[in-house]
C-alpha atoms as a PDB file:
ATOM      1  CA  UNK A   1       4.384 -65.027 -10.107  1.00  0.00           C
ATOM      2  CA  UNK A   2       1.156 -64.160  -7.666  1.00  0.00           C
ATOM      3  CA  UNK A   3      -0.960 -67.359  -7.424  1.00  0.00           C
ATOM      4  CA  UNK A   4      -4.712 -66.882  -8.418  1.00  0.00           C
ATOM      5  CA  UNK A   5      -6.944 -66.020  -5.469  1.00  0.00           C
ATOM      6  CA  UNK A   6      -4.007 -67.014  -2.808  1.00  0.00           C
ATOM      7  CA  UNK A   7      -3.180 -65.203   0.245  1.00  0.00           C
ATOM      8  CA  UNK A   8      -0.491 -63.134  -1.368  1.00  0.00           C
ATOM      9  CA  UNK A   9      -2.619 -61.841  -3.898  1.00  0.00           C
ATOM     10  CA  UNK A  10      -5.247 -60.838  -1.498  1.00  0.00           C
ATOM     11  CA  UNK A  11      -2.195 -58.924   0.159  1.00  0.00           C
ATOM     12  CA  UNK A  12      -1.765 -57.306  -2.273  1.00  0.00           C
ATOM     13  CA  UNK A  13      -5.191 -56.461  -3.311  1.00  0.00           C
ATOM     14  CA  UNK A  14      -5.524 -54.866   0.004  1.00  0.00           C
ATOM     15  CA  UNK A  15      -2.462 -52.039  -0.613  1.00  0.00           C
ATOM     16  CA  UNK A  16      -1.085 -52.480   3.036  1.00  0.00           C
ATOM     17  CA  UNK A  17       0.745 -49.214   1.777  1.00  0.00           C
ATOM     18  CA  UNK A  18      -2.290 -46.887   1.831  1.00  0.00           C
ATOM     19  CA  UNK A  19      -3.622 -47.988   5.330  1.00  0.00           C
ATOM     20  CA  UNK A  20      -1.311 -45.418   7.114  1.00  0.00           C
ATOM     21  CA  UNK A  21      -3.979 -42.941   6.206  1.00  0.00           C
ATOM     22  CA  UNK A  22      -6.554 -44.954   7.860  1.00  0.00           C
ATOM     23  CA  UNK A  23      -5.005 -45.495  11.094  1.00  0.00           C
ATOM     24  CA  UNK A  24      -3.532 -41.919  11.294  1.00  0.00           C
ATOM     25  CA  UNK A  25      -6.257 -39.925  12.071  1.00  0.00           C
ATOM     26  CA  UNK A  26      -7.382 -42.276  14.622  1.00  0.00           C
ATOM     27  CA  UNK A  27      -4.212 -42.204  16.522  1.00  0.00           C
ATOM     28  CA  UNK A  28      -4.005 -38.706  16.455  1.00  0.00           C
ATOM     29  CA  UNK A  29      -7.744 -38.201  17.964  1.00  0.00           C
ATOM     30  CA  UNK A  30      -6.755 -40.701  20.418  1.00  0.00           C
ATOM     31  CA  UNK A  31      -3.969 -38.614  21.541  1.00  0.00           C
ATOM     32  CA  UNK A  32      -5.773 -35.895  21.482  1.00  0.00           C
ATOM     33  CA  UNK A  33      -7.788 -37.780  23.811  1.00  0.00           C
ATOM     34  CA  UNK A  34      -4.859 -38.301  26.444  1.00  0.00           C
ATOM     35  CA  UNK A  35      -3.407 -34.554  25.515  1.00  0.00           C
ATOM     36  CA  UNK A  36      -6.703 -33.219  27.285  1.00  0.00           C
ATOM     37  CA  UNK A  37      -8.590 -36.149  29.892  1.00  0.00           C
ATOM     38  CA  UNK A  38      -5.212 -37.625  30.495  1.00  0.00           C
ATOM     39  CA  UNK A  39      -6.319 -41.422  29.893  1.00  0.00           C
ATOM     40  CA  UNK A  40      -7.588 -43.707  27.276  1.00  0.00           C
ATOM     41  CA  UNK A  41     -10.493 -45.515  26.663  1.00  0.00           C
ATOM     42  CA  UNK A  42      -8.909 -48.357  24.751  1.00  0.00           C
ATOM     43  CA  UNK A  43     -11.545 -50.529  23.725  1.00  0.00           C
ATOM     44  CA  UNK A  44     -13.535 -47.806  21.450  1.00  0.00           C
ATOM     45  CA  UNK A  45      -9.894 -46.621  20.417  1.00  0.00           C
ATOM     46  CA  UNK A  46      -8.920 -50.510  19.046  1.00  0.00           C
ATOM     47  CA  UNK A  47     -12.533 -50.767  17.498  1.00  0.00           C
ATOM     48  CA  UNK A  48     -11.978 -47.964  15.635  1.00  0.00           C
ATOM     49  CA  UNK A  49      -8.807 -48.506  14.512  1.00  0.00           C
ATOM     50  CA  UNK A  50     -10.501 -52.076  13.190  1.00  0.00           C
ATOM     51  CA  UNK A  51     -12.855 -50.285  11.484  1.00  0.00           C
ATOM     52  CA  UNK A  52     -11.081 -48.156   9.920  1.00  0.00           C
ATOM     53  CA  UNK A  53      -8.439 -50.130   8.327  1.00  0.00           C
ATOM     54  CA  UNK A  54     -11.485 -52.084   7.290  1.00  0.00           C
ATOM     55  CA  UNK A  55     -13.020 -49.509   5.421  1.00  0.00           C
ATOM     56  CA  UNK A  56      -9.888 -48.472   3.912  1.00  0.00           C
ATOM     57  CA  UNK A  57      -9.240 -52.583   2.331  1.00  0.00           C
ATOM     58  CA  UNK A  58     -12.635 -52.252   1.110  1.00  0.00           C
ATOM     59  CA  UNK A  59     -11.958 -49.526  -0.655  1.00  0.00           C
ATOM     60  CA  UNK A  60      -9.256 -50.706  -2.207  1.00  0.00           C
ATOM     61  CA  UNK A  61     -11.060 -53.794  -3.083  1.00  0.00           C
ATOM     62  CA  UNK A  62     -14.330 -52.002  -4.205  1.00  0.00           C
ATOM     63  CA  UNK A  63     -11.856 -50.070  -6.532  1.00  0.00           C
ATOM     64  CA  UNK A  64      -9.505 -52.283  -7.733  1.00  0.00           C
ATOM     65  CA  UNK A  65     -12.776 -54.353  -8.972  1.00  0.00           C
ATOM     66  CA  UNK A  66     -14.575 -51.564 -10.412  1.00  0.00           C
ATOM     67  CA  UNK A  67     -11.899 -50.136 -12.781  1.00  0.00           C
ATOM     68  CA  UNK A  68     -11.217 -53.981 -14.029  1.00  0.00           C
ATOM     69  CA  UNK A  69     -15.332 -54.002 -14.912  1.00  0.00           C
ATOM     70  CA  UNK A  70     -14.778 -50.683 -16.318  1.00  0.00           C
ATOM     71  CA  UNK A  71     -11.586 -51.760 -18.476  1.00  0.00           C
ATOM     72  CA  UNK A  72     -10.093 -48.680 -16.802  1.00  0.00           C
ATOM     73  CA  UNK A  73      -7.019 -50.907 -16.197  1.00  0.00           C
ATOM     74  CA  UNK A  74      -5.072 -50.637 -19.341  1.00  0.00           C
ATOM     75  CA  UNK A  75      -1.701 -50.844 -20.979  1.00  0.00           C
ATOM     76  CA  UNK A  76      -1.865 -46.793 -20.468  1.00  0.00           C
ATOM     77  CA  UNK A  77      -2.252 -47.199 -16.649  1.00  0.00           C
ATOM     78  CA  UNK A  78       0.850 -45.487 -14.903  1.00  0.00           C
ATOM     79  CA  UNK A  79      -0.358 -46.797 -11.287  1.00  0.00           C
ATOM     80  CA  UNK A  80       0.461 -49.882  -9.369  1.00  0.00           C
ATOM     81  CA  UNK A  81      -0.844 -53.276 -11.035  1.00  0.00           C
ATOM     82  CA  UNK A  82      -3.854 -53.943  -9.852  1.00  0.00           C
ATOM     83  CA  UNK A  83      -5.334 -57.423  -8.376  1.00  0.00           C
ATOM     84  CA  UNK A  84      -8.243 -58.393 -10.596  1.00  0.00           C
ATOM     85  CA  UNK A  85      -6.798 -56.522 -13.510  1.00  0.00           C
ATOM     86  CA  UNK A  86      -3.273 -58.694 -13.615  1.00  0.00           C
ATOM     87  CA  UNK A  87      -5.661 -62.016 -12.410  1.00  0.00           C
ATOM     88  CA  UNK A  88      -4.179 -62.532  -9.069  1.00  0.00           C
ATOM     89  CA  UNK A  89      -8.020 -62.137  -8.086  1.00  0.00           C
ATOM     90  CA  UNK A  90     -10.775 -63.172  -9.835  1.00  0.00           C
ATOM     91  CA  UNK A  91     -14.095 -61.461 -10.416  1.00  0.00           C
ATOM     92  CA  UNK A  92     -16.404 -63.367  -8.266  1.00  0.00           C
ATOM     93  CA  UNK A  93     -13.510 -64.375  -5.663  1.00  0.00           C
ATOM     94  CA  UNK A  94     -13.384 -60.248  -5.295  1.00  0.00           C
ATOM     95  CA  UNK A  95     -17.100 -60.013  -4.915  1.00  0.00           C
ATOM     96  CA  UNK A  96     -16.965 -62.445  -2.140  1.00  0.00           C
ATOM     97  CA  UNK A  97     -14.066 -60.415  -0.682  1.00  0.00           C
ATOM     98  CA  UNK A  98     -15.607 -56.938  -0.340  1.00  0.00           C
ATOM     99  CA  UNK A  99     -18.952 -59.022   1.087  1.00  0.00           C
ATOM    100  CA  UNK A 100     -16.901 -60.363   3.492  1.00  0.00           C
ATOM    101  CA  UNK A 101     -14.619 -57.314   4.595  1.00  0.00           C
ATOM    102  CA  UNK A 102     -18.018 -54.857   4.512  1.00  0.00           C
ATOM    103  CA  UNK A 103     -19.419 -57.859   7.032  1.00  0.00           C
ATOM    104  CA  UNK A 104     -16.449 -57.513   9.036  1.00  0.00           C
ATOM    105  CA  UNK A 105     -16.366 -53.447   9.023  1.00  0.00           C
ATOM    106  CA  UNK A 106     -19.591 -53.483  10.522  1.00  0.00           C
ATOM    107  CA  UNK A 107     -18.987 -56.124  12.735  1.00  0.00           C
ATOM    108  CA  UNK A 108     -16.220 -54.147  14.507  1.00  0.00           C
ATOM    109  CA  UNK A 109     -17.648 -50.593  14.193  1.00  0.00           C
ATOM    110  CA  UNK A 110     -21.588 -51.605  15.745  1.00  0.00           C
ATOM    111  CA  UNK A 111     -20.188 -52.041  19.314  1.00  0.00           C
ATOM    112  CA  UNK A 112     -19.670 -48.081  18.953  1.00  0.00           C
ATOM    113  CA  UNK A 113     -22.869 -47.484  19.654  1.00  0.00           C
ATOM    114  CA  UNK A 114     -22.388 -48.466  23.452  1.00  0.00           C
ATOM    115  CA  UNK A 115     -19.743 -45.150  23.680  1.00  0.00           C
ATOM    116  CA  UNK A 116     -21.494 -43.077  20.717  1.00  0.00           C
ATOM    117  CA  UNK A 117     -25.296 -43.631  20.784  1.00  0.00           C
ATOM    118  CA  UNK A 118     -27.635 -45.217  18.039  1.00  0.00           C
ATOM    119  CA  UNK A 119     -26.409 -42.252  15.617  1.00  0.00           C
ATOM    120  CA  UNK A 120     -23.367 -44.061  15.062  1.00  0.00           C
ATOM    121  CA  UNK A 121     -24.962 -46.583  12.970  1.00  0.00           C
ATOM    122  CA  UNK A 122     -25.742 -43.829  10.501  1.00  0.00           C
ATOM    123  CA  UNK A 123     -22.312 -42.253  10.159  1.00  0.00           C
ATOM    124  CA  UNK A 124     -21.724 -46.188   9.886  1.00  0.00           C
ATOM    125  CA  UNK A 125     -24.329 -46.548   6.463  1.00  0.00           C
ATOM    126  CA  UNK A 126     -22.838 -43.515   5.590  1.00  0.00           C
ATOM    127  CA  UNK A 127     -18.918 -44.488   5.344  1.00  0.00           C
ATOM    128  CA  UNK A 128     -20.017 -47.926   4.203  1.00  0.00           C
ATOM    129  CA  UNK A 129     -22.130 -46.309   1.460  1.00  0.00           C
ATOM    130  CA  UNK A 130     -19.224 -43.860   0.240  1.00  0.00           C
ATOM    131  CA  UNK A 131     -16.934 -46.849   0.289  1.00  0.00           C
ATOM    132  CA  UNK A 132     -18.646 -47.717  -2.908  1.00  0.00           C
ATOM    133  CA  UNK A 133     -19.550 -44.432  -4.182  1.00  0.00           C
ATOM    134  CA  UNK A 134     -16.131 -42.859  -4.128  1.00  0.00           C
ATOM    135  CA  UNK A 135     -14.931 -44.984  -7.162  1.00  0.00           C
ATOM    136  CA  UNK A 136     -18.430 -45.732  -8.667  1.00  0.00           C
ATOM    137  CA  UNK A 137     -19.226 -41.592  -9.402  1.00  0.00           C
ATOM    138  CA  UNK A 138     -17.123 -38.915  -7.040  1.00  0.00           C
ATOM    139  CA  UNK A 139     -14.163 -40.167  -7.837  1.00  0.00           C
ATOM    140  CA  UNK A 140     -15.289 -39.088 -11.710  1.00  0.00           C
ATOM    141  CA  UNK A 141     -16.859 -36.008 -11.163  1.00  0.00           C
ATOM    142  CA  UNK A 142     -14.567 -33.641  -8.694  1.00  0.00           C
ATOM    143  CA  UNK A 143     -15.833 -34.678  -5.444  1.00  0.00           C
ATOM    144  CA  UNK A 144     -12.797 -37.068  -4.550  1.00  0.00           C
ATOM    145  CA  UNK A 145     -11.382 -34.322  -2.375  1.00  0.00           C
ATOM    146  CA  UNK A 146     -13.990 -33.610  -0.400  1.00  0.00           C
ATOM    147  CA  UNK A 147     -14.566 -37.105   0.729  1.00  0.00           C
ATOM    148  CA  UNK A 148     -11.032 -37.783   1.836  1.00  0.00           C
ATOM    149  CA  UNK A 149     -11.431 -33.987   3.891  1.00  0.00           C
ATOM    150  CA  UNK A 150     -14.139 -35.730   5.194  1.00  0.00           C
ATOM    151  CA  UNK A 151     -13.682 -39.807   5.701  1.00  0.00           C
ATOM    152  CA  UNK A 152     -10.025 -39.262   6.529  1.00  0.00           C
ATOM    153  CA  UNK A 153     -10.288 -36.538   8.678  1.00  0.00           C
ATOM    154  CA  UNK A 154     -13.827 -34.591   9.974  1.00  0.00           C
ATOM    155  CA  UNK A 155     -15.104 -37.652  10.639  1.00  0.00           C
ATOM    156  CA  UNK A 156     -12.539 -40.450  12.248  1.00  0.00           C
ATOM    157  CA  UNK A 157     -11.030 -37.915  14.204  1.00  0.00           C
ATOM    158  CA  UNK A 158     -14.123 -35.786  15.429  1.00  0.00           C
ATOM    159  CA  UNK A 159     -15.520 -39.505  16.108  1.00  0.00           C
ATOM    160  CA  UNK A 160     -12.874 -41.171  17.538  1.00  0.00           C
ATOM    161  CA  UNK A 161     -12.223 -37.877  20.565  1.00  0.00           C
ATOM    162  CA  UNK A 162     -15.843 -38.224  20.781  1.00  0.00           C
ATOM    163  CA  UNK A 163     -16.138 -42.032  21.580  1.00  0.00           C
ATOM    164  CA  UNK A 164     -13.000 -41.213  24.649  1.00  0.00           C
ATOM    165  CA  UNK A 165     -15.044 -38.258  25.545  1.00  0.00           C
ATOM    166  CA  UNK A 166     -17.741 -37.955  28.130  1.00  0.00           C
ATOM    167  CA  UNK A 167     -19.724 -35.758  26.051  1.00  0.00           C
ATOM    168  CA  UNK A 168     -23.537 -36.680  24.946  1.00  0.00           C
ATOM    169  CA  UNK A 169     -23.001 -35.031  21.249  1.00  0.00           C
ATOM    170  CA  UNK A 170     -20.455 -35.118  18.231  1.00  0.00           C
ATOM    171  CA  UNK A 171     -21.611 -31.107  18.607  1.00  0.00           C
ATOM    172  CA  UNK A 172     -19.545 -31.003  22.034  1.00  0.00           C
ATOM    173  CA  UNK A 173     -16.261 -31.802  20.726  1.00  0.00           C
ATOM    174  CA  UNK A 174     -14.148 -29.186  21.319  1.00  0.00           C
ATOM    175  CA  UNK A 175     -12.346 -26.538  18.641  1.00  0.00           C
ATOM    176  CA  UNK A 176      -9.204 -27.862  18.872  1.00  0.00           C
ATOM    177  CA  UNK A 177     -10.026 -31.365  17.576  1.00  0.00           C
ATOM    178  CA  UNK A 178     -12.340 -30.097  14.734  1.00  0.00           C
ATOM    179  CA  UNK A 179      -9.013 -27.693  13.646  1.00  0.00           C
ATOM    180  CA  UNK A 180      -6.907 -31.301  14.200  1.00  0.00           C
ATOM    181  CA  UNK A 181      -9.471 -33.526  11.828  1.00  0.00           C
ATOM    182  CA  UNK A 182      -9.009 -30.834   9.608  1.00  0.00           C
ATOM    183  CA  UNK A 183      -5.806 -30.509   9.391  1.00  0.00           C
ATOM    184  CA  UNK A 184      -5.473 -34.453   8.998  1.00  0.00           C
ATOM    185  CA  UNK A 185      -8.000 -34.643   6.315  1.00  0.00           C
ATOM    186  CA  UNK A 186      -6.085 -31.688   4.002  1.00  0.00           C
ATOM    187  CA  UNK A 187      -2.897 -33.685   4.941  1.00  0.00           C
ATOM    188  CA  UNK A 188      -4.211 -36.664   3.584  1.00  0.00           C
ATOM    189  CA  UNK A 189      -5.729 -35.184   0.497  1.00  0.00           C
ATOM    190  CA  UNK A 190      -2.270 -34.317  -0.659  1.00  0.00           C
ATOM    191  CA  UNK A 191      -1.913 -38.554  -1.350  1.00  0.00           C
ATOM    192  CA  UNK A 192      -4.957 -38.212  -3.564  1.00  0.00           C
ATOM    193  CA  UNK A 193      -3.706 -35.075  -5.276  1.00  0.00           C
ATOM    194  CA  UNK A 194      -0.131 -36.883  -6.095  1.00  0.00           C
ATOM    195  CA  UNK A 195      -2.340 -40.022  -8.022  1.00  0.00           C
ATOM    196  CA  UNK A 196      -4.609 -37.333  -9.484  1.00  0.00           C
ATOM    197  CA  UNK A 197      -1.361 -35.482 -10.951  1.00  0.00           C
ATOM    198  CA  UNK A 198      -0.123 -38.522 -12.670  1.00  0.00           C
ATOM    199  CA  UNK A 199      -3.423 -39.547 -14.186  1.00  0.00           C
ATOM    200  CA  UNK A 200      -4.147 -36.442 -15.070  1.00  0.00           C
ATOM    201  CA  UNK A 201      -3.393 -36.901 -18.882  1.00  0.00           C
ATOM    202  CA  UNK A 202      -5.332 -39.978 -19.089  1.00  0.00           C
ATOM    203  CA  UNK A 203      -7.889 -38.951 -17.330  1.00  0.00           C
ATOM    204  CA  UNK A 204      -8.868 -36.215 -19.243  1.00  0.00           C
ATOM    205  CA  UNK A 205      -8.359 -38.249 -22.647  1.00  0.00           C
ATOM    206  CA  UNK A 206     -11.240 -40.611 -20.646  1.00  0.00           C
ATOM    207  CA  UNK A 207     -13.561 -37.739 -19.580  1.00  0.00           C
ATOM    208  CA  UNK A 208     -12.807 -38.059 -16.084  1.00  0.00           C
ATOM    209  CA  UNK A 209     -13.150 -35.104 -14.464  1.00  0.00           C
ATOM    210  CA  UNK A 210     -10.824 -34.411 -10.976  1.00  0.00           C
ATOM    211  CA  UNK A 211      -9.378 -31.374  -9.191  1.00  0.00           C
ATOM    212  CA  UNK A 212      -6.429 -31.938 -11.235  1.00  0.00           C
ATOM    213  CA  UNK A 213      -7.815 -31.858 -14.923  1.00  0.00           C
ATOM    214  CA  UNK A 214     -10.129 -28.002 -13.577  1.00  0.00           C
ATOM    215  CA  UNK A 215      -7.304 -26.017 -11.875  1.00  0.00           C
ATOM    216  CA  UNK A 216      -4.305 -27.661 -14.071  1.00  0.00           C
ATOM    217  CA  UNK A 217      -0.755 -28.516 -13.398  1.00  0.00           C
ATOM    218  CA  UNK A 218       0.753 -25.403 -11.870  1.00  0.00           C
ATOM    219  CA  UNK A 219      -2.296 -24.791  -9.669  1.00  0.00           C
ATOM    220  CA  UNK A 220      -2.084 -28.294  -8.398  1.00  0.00           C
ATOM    221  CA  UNK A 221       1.566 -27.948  -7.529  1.00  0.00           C
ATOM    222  CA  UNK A 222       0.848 -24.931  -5.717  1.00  0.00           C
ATOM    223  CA  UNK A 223      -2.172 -26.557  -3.657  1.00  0.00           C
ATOM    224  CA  UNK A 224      -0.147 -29.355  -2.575  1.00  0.00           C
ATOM    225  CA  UNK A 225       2.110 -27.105  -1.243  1.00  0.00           C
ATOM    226  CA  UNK A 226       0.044 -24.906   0.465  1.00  0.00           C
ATOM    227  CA  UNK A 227      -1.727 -27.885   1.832  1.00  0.00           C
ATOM    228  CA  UNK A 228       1.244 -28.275   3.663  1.00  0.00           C
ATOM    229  CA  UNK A 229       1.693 -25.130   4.946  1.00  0.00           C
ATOM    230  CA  UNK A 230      -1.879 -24.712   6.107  1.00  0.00           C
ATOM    231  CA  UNK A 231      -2.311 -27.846   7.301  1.00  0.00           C
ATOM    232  CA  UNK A 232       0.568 -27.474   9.787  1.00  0.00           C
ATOM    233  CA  UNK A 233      -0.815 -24.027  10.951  1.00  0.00           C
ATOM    234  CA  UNK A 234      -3.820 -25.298  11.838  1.00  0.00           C
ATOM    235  CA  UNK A 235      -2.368 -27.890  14.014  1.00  0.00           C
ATOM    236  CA  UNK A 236      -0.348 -25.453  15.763  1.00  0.00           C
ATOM    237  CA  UNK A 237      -3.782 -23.505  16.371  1.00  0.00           C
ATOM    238  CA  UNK A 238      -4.960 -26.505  17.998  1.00  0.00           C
ATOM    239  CA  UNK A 239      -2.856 -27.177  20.141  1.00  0.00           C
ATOM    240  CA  UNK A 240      -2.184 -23.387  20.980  1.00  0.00           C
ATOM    241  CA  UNK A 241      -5.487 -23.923  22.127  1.00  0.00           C
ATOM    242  CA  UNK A 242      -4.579 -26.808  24.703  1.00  0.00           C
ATOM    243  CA  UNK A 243      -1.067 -25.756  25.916  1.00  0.00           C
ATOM    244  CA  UNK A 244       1.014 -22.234  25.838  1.00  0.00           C
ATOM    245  CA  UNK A 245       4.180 -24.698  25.755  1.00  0.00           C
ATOM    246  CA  UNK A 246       6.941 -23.710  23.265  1.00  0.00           C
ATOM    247  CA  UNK A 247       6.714 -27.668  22.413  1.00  0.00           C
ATOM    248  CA  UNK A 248       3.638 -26.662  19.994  1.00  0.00           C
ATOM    249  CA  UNK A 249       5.902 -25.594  17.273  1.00  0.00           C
ATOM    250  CA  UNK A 250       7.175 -29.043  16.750  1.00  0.00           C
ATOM    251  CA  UNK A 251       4.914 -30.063  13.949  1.00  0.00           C
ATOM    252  CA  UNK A 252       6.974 -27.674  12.403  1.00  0.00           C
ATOM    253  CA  UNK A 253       9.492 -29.986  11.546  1.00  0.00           C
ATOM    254  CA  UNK A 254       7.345 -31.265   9.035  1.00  0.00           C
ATOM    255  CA  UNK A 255       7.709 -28.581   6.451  1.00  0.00           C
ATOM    256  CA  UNK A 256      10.754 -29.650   5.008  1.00  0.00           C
ATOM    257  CA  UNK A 257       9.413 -32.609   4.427  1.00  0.00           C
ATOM    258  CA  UNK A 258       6.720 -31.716   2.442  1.00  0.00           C
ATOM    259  CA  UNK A 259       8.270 -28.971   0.676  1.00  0.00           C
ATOM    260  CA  UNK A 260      10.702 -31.850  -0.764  1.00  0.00           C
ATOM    261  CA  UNK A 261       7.832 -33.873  -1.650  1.00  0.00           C
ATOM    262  CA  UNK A 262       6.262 -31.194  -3.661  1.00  0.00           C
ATOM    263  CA  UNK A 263      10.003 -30.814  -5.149  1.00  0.00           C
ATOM    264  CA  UNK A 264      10.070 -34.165  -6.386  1.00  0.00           C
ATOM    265  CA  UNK A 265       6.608 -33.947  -7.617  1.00  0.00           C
ATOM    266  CA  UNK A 266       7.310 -30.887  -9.522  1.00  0.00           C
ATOM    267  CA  UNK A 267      11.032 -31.869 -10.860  1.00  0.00           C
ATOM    268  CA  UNK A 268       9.542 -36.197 -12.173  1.00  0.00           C
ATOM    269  CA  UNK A 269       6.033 -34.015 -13.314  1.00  0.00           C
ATOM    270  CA  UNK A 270       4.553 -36.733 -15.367  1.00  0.00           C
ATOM    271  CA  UNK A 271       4.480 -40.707 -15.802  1.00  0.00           C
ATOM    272  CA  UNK A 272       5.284 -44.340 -13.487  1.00  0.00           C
ATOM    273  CA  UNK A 273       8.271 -42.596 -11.159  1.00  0.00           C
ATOM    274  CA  UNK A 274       5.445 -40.115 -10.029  1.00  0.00           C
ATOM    275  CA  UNK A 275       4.723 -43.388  -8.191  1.00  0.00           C
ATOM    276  CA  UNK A 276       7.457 -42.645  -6.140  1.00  0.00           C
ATOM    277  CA  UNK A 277       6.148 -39.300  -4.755  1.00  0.00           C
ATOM    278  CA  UNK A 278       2.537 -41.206  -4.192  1.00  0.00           C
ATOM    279  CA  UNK A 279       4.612 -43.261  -1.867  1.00  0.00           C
ATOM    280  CA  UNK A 280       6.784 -40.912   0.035  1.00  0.00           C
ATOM    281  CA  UNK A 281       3.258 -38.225   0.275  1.00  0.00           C
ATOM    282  CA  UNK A 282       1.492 -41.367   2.216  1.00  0.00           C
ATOM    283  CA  UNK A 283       4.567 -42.195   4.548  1.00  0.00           C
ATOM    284  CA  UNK A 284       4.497 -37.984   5.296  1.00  0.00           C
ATOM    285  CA  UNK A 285       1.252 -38.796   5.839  1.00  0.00           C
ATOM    286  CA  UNK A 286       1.504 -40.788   8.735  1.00  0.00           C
ATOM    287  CA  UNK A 287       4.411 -38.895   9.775  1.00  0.00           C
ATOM    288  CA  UNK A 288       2.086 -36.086  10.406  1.00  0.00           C
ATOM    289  CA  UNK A 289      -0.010 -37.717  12.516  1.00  0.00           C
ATOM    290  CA  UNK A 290       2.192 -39.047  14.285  1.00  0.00           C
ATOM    291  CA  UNK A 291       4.068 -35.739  15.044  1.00  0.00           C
ATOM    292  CA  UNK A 292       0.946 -33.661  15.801  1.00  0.00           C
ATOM    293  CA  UNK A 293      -0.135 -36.665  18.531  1.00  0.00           C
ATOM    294  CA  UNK A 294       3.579 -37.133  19.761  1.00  0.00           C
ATOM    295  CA  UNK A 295       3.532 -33.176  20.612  1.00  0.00           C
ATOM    296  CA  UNK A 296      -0.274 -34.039  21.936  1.00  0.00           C
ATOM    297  CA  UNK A 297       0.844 -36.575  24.263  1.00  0.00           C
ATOM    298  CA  UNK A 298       3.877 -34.223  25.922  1.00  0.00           C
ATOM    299  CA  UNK A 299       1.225 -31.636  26.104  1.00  0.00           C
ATOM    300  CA  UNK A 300      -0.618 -33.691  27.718  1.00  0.00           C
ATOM    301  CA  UNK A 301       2.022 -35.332  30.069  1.00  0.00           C
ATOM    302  CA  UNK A 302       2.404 -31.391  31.540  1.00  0.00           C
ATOM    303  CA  UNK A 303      -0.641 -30.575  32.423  1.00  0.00           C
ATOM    304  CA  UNK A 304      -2.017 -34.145  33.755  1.00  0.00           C
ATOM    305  CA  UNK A 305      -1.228 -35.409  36.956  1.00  0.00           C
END
């Protein structure tokens, strides 16, 4: 039994699960960071990481009270309970919530501006704004993808090298971290593929349109494994770019993994044990990351005095 509007509940409202993908392409442009100048700036790096596990439980919030308002929540759902759906969080209690975490968001991401510049505050309004926007209408009409390509990877990585960088412009960032963000953001778009898969009966029975529901099942599976693939690639390119070392095949290793995700997903198909997959695609997630800026930081250590 969750208690009404208690600490658990809010715990759970938050999905502590899915906040991998927010801190994962900020420790990979941080490593990136040491791969190349050899050091880090760790304030800016901590700041962002606030801010981006932030935005990422304010999403969560923003959508877990959206779809109650929208009775999207039903006996049909195949998807983890939700907060203000199963009452652990009530309507205006939620409200208050997603007040509070946006205050908080911006709170940690303004100081940016001292590394980044006044533009900062715009890409700011701008992640803030999509927060709300993703479940409110792009999540309904196609555009989901594009936004994760974007707010999980073009954007926190490209930002986050740029705010340990000495450069005046987001423009200066070099080709091997824009080929890193996205290769990070495709990764990550495989976790929204997976919950797109399993709602992708009901969705269409609702009118809502995603990736899923235009291309169908067997181009789906075949995306999410190519995503893979490519997304590995690319990483190798960037880091071709920063080191001849033999120890730039190591992301590599995470094939397998992701061709037994897409495995599973094709073998379960359809209903609640897809949940399963949705939660072994975010821990590959981070494993990603973490494997690209692992081979980043030995790069690094072997060029940097």
């Amino acid at each position: 039994m969750v208690k009404t509007n208690s600490p658990h509940a809010w715990w759970l409202a938050a999905r502590p699960k899915t906040l991998t993908g927010a801190a994962a392409p900020v420790i990979l442009a941080v490593s990136a960071a040491y791969g190349i100048y050899g050091h880090i700036e760790w304030i800016p790096a901590l700041l962002c990481m606030a801010f981006a596990l932030l935005m990422q439980t304010d999403a969560n919030l923003v959508n877990d009270y959206y779809d109650c308002i929208r009775g999207v929540d039903t006996e049909e759902r195949l998807g983890p309970e939700r907060a203000c759906s199963q009452g652990w969080i009530t309507l205006p209690a939620m409200r208050m919530g997603i007040g509070v975490v946006t205050l908080l968001a911006c709170l940690a991401g303004f100081p940016l501006v001292w590394w980044g510049g006044w533009e900062c505050i715009l890409v700011g309004i701008a992640c803030v704004a999509f927060c709300f926007l993703y479940t409110t209408l792009f999540s309904r009409i196609a555009m989901g993808d594009v936004l994760v390509l974007l707010f999980f990877g073009i954007i926190p990585v490209c930002y986050t090298f740029f705010f340990q960088s000495p450069f005046s412009s987001i423009l200066d960032v070099p080709l091997s971290v824009w080929l890193l963000a996205l290769a990070q953001g495709l990764i990550t778009d495989c976790l929204l593929i997976v919950n797109n898969f399993r709602d992708r009966h009901t969705d269409a029975a609702v009118g809502k349109t995603t990736l899923v529901t235009i291309i169908g099942e067997r181009s789906t599976l075949a995306l999410y494994g190519a995503i893979g693939i490519i997304s590995v690639l690319m990483a190798i390119c960037a880091l071709f770019l920063l080191s001849r070392s033999a120890l730039i095949l190591l992301p590599l290793i995470f094939l397998p993994l992701h061709l037994r995700n897409l495995h599973l997903l094709r073998t379960i198909n359809y209903g609640k044990p897809l949940n399963r997959v949705l939660g072994i695609t975010a821990l590959s997630i981070f494993v990603f990351a973490i494997l690209v800026s692992f081979t980043l930081v030995l790069v690094g250590s072997n060029h940097n005095p």
